[in-house]
N, C-alpha and C. Protein backbone atom coordinates (compact mmCIF):
# COMPACT_ATOMS: atom_id res chain seq x y z
N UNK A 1 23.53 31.81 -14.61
CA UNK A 1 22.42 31.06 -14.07
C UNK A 1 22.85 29.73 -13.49
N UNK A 2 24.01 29.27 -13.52
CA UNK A 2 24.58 28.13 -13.12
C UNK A 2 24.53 28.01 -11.40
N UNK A 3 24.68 29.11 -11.05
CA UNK A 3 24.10 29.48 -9.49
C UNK A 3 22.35 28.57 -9.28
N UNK A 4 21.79 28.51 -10.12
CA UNK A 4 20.13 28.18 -9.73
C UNK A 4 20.19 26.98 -10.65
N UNK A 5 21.49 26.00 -10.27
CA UNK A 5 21.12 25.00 -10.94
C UNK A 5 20.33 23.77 -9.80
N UNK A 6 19.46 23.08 -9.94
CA UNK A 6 19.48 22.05 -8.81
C UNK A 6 20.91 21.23 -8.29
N UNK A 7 20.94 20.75 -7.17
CA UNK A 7 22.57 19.73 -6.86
C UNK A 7 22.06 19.27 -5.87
N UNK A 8 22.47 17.97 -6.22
CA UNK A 8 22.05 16.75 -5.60
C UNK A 8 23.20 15.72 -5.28
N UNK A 9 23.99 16.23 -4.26
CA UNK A 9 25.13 15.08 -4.00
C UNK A 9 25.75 14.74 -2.61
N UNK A 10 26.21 13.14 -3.13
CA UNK A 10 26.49 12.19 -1.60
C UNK A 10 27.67 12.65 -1.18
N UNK A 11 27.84 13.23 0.00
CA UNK A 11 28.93 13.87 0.40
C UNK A 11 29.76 12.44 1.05
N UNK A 12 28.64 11.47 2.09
CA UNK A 12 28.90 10.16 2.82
C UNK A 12 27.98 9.44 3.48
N UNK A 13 28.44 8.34 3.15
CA UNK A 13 27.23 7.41 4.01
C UNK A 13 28.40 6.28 4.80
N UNK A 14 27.62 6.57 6.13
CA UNK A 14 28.25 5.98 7.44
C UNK A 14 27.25 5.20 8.27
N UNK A 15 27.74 4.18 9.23
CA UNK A 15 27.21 3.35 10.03
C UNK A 15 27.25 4.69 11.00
N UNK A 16 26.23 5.09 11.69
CA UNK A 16 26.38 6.17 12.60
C UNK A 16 25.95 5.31 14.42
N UNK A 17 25.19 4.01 14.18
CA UNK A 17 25.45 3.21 15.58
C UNK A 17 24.96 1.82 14.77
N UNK A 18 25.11 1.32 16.08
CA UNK A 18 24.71 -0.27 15.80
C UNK A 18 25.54 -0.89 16.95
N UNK A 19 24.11 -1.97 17.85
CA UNK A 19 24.55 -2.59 18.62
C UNK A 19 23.53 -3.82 18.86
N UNK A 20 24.29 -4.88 19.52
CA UNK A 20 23.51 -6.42 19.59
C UNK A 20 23.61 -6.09 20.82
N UNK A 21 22.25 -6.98 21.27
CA UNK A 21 22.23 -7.53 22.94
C UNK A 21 21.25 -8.92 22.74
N UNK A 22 22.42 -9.52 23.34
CA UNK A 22 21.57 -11.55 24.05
C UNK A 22 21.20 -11.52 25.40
N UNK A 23 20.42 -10.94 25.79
CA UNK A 23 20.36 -10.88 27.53
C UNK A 23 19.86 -12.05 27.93
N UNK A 24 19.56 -13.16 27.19
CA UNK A 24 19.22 -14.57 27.43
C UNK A 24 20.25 -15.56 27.37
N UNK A 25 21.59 -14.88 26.72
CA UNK A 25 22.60 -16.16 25.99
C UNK A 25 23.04 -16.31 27.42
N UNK A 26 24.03 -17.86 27.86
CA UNK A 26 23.51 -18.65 26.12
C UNK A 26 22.43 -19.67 26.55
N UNK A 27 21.40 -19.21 27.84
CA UNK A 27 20.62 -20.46 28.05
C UNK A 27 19.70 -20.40 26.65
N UNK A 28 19.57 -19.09 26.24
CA UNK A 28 18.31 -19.31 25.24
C UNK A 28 18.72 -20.12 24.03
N UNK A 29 20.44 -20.17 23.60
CA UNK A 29 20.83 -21.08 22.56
C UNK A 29 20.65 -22.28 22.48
N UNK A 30 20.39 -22.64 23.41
CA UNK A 30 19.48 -24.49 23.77
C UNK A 30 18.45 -24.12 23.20
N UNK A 31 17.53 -23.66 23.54
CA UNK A 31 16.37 -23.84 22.74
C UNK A 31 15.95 -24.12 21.28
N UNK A 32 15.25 -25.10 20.81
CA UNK A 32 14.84 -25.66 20.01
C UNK A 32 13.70 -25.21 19.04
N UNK A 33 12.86 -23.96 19.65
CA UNK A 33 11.76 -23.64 19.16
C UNK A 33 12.14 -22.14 18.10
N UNK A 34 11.87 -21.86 16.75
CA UNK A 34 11.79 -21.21 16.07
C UNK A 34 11.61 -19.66 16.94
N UNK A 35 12.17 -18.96 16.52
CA UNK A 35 11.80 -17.71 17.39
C UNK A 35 11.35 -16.37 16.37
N UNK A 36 10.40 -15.67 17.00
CA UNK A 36 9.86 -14.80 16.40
C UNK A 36 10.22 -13.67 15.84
N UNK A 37 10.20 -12.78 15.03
CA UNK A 37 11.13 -11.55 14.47
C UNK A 37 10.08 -10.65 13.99
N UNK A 38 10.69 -9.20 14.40
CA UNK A 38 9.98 -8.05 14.57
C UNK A 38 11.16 -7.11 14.07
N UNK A 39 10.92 -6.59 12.84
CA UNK A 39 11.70 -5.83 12.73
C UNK A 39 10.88 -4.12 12.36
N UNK A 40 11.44 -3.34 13.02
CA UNK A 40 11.16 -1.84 12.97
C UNK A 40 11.44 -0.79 12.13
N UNK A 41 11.15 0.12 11.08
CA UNK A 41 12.24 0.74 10.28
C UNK A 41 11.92 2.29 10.62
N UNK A 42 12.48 3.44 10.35
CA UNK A 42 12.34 4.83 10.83
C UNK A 42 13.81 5.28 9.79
N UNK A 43 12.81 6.83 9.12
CA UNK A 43 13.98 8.02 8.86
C UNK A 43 13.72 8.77 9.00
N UNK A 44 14.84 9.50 9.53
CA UNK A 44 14.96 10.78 9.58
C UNK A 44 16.07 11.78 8.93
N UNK A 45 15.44 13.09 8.87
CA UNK A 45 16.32 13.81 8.22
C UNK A 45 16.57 15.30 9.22
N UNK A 46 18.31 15.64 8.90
CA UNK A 46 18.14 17.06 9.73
C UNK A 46 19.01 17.69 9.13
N UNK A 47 19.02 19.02 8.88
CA UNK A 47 19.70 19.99 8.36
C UNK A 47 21.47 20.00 8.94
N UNK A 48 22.31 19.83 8.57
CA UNK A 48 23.72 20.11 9.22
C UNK A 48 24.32 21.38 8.94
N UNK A 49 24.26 21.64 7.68
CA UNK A 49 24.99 23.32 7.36
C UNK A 49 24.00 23.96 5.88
N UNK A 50 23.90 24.74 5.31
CA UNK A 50 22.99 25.36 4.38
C UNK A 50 23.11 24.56 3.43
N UNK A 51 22.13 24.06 3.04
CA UNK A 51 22.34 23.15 1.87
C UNK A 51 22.77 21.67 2.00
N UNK A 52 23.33 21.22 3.06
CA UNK A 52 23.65 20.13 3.52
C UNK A 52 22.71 19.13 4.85
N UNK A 53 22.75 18.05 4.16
CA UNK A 53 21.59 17.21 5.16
C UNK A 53 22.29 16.07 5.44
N UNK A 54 21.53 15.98 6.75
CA UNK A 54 21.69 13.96 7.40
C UNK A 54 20.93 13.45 7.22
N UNK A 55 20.64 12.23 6.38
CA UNK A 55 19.38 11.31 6.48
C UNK A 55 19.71 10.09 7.00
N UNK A 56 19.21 9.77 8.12
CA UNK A 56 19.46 8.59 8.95
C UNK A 56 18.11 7.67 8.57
N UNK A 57 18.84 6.18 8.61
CA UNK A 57 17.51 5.32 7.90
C UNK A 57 17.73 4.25 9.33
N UNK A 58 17.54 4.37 10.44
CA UNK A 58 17.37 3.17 11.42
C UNK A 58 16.53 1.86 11.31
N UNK A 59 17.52 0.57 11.99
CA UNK A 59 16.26 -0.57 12.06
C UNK A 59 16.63 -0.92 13.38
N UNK A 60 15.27 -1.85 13.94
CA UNK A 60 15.57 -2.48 15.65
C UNK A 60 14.93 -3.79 14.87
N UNK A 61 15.65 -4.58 15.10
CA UNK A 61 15.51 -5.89 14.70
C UNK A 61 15.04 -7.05 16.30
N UNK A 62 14.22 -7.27 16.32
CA UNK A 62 13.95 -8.23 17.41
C UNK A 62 13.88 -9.74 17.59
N UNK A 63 14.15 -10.32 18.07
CA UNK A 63 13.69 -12.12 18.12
C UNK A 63 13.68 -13.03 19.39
N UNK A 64 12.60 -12.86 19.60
CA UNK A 64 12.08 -13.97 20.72
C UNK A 64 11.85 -15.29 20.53
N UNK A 65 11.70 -15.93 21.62
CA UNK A 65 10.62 -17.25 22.22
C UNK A 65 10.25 -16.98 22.80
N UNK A 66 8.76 -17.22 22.99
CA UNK A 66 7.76 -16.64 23.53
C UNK A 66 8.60 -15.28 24.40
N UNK A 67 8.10 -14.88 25.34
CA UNK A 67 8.58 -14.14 26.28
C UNK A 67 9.96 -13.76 26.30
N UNK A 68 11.09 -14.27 25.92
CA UNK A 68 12.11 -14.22 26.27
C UNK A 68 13.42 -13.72 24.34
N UNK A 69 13.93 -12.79 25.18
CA UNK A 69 14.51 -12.23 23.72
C UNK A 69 15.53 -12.81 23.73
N UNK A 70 16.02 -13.51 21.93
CA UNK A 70 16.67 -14.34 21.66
C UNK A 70 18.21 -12.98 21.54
N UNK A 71 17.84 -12.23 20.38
CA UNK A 71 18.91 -10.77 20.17
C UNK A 71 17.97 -9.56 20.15
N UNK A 72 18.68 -8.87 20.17
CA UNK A 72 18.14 -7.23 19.77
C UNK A 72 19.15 -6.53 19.01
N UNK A 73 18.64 -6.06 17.78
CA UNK A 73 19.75 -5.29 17.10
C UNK A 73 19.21 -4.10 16.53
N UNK A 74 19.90 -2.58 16.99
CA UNK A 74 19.56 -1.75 16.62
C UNK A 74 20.75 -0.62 15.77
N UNK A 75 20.07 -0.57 14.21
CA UNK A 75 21.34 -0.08 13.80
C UNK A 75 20.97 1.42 13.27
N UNK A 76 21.88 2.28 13.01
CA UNK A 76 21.47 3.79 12.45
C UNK A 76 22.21 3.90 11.08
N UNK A 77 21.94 3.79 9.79
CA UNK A 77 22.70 4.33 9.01
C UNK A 77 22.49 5.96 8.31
N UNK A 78 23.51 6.26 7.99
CA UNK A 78 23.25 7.40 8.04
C UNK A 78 23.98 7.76 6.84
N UNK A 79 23.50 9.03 5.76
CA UNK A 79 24.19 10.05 4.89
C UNK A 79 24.06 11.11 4.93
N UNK A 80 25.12 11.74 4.58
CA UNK A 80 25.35 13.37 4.45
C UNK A 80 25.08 13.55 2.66
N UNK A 81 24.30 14.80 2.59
CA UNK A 81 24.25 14.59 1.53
C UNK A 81 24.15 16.52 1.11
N UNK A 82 24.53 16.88 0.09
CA UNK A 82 24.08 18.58 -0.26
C UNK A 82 22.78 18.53 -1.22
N UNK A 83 22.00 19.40 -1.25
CA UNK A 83 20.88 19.49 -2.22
C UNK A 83 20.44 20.73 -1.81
N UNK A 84 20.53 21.43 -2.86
CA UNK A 84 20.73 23.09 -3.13
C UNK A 84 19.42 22.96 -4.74
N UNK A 85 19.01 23.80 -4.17
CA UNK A 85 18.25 25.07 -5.32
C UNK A 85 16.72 24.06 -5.59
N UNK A 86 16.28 23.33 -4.92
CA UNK A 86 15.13 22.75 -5.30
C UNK A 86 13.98 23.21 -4.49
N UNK A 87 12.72 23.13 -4.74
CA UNK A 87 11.59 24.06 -4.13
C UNK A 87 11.44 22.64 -2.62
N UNK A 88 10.41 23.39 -1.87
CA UNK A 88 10.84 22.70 -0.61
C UNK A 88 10.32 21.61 -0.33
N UNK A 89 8.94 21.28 -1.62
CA UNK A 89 8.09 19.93 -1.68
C UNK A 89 8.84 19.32 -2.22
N UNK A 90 9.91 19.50 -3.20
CA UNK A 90 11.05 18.48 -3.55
C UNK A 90 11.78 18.24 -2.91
N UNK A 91 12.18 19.32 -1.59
CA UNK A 91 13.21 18.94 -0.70
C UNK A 91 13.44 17.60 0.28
N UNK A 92 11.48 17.82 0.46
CA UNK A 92 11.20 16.76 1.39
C UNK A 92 10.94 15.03 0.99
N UNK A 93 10.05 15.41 -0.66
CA UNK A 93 10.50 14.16 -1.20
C UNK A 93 11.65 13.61 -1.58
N UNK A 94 13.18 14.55 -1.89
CA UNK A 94 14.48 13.86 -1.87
C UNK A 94 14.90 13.28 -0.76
N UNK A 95 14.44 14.08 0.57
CA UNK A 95 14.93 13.05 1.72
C UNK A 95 14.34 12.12 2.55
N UNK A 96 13.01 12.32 1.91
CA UNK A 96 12.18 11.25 2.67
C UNK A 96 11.80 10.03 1.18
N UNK A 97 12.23 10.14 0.44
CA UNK A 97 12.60 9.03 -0.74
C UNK A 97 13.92 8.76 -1.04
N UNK A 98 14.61 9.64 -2.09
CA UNK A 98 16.05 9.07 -2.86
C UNK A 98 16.80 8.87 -1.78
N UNK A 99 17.05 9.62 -0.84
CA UNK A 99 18.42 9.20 0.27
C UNK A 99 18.45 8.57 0.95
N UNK A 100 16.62 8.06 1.34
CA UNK A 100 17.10 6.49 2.29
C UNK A 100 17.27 5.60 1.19
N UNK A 101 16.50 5.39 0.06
CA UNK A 101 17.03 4.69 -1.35
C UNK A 101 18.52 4.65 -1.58
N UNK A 102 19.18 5.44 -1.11
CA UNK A 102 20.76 5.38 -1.55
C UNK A 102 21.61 4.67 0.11
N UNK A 103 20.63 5.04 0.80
CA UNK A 103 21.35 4.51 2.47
C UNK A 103 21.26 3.24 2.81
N UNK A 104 19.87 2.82 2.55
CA UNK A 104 19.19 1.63 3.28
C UNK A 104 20.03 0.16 2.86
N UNK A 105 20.93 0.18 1.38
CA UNK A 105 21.29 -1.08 1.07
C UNK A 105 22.50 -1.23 2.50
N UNK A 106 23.03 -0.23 2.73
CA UNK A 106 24.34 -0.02 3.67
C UNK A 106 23.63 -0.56 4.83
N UNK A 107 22.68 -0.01 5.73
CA UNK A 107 21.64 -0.46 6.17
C UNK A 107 21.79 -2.40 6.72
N UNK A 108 21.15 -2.74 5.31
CA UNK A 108 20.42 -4.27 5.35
C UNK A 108 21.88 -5.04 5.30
N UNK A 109 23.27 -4.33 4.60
CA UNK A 109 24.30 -5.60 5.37
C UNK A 109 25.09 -5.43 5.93
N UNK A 110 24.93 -4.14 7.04
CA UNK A 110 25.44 -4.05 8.54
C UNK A 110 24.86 -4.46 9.37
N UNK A 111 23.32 -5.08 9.40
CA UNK A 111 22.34 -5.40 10.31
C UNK A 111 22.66 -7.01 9.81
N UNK A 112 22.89 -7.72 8.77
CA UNK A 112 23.15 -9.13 7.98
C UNK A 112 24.19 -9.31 8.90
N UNK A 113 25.22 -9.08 8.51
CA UNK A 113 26.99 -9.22 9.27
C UNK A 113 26.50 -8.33 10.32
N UNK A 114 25.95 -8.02 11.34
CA UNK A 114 26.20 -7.89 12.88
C UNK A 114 25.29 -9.34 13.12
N UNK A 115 24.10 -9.45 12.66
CA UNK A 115 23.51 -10.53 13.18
C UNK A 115 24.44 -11.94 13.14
N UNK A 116 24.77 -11.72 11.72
CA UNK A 116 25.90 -13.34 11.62
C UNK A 116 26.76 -13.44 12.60
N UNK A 117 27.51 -12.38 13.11
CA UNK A 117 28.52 -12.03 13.73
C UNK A 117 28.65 -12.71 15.03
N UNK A 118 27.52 -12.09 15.75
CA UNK A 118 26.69 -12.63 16.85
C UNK A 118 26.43 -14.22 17.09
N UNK A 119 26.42 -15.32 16.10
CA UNK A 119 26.67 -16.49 16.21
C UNK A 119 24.96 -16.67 15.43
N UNK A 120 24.21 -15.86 14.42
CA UNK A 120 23.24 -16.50 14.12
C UNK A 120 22.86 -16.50 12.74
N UNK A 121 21.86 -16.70 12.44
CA UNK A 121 21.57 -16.94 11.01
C UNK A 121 21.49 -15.51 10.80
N UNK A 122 21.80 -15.01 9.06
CA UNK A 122 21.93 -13.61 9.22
C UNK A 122 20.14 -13.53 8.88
N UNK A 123 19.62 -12.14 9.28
CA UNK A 123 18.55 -12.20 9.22
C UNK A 123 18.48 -10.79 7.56
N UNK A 124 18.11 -10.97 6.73
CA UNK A 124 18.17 -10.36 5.78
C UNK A 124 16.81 -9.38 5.50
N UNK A 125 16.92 -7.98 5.80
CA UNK A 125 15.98 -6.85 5.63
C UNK A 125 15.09 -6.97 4.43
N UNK A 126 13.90 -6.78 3.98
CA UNK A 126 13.53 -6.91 2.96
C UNK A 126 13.70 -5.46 1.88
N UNK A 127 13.37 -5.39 0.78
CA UNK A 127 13.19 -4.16 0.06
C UNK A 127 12.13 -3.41 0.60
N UNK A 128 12.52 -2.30 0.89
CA UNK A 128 11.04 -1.33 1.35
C UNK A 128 10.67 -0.42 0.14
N UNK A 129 9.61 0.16 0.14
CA UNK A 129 9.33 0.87 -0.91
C UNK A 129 9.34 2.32 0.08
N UNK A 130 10.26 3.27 -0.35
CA UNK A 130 10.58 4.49 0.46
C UNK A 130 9.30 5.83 0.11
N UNK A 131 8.85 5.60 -0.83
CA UNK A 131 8.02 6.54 -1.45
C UNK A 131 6.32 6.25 -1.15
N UNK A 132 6.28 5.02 -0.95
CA UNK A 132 4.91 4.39 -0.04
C UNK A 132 5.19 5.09 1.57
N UNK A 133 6.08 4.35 1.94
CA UNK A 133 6.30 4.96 3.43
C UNK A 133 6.46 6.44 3.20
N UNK A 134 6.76 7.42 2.99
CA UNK A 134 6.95 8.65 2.92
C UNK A 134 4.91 8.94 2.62
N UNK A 135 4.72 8.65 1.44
CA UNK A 135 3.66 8.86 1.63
C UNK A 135 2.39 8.63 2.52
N UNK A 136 2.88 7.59 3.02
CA UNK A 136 2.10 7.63 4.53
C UNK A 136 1.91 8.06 5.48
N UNK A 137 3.86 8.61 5.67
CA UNK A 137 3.99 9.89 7.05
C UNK A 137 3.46 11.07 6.38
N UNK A 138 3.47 11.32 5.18
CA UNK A 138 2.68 12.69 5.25
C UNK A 138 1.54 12.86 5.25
N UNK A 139 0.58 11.12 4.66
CA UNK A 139 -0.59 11.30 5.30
C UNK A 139 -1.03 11.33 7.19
N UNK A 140 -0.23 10.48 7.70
CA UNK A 140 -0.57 10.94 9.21
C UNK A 140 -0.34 11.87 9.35
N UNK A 141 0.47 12.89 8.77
CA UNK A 141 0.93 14.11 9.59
C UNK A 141 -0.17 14.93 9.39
N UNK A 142 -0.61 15.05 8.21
CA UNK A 142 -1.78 15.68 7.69
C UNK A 142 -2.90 15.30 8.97
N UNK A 143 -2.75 14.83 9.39
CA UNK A 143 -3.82 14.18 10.68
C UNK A 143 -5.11 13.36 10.53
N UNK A 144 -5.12 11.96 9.59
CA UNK A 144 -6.09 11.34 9.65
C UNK A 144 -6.36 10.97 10.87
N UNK A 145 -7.48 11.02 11.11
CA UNK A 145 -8.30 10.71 12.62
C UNK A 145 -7.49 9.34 12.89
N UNK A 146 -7.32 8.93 13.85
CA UNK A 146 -6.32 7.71 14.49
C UNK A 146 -7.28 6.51 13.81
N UNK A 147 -6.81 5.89 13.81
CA UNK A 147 -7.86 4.13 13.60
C UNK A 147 -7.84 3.75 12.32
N UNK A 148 -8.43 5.18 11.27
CA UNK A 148 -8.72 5.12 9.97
C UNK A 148 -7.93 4.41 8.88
N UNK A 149 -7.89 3.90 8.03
CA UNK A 149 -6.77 3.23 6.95
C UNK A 149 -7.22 3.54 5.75
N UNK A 150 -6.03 4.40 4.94
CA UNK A 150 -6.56 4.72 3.56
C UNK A 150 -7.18 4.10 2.70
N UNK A 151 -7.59 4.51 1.68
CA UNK A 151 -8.46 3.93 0.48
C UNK A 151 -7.34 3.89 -0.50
């Protein structure tokens, strides 16, 4: 029965992209005024071989003055991971919870050290709660009427 055991393991976790753009530098580095930040988060997951998955945890990090973008940083981290013998509502909560949980720290200080890198203050990701967000995409998917906001 060791065949139908559950397995749950990190094969690797890799920077899979990541890139800065200043399309303002360096007039915008004169500037004096605080600039605004927008940061974006997204995962995804895709099958690579039977039993084996990619879960990519992306961020686009933004920062303006008014109109004009100070950086843009968009990074992909990514793990390979195997998970064999679990039913398929567990499948989806292991990769749309534990594996960005195991990705995302890799994540928040490749996006830290590219921003520093770049000549700026590092901008530091906050903790997300992966199991709130998961539960949210499966409530949109489920198709709440657009507009609506849960109870």
């Amino acid at each position: 029965m060791a065949d139908q055991d559950p397995v749950f393991q990190i094969q690797r976790v890799y920077l899979k992209e990541a890139s800065l753009e200043q399309p303002n530098s360096p007039a915008i580095l004169l500037q004096q005024e605080q600039p605004s930040v927008d940061i974006q988060l997204g995962v995804e997951a895709a099958p690579v071989a039977d039993g084996v998955y990619e879960v990519c945890v992306t961020a686009t990090v933004t920062t303006k003055i008014e109109d004009k973008t100070v950086f843009l940083v968009e990074a992909k981290q990514a793990g390979i991971f195997e998970i064999r013998n679990l039913p398929q509502e567990q499948l989806g909560q292991i990769m749309g919870i534990a594996c960005p949980q195991i990705v995302y720290p890799y994540l928040r200080g490749n996006v830290a050290d590219l921003i520093q890198r770049g000549g700026f203050p590092p901008v530091h990701l906050s903790e997300i709660n992966f199991q709130a967000m998961y539960e949210q995409q499966q409530m949109d998917a489920a198709g709440a009427p657009a507009g609506t906001l849960p109870q």
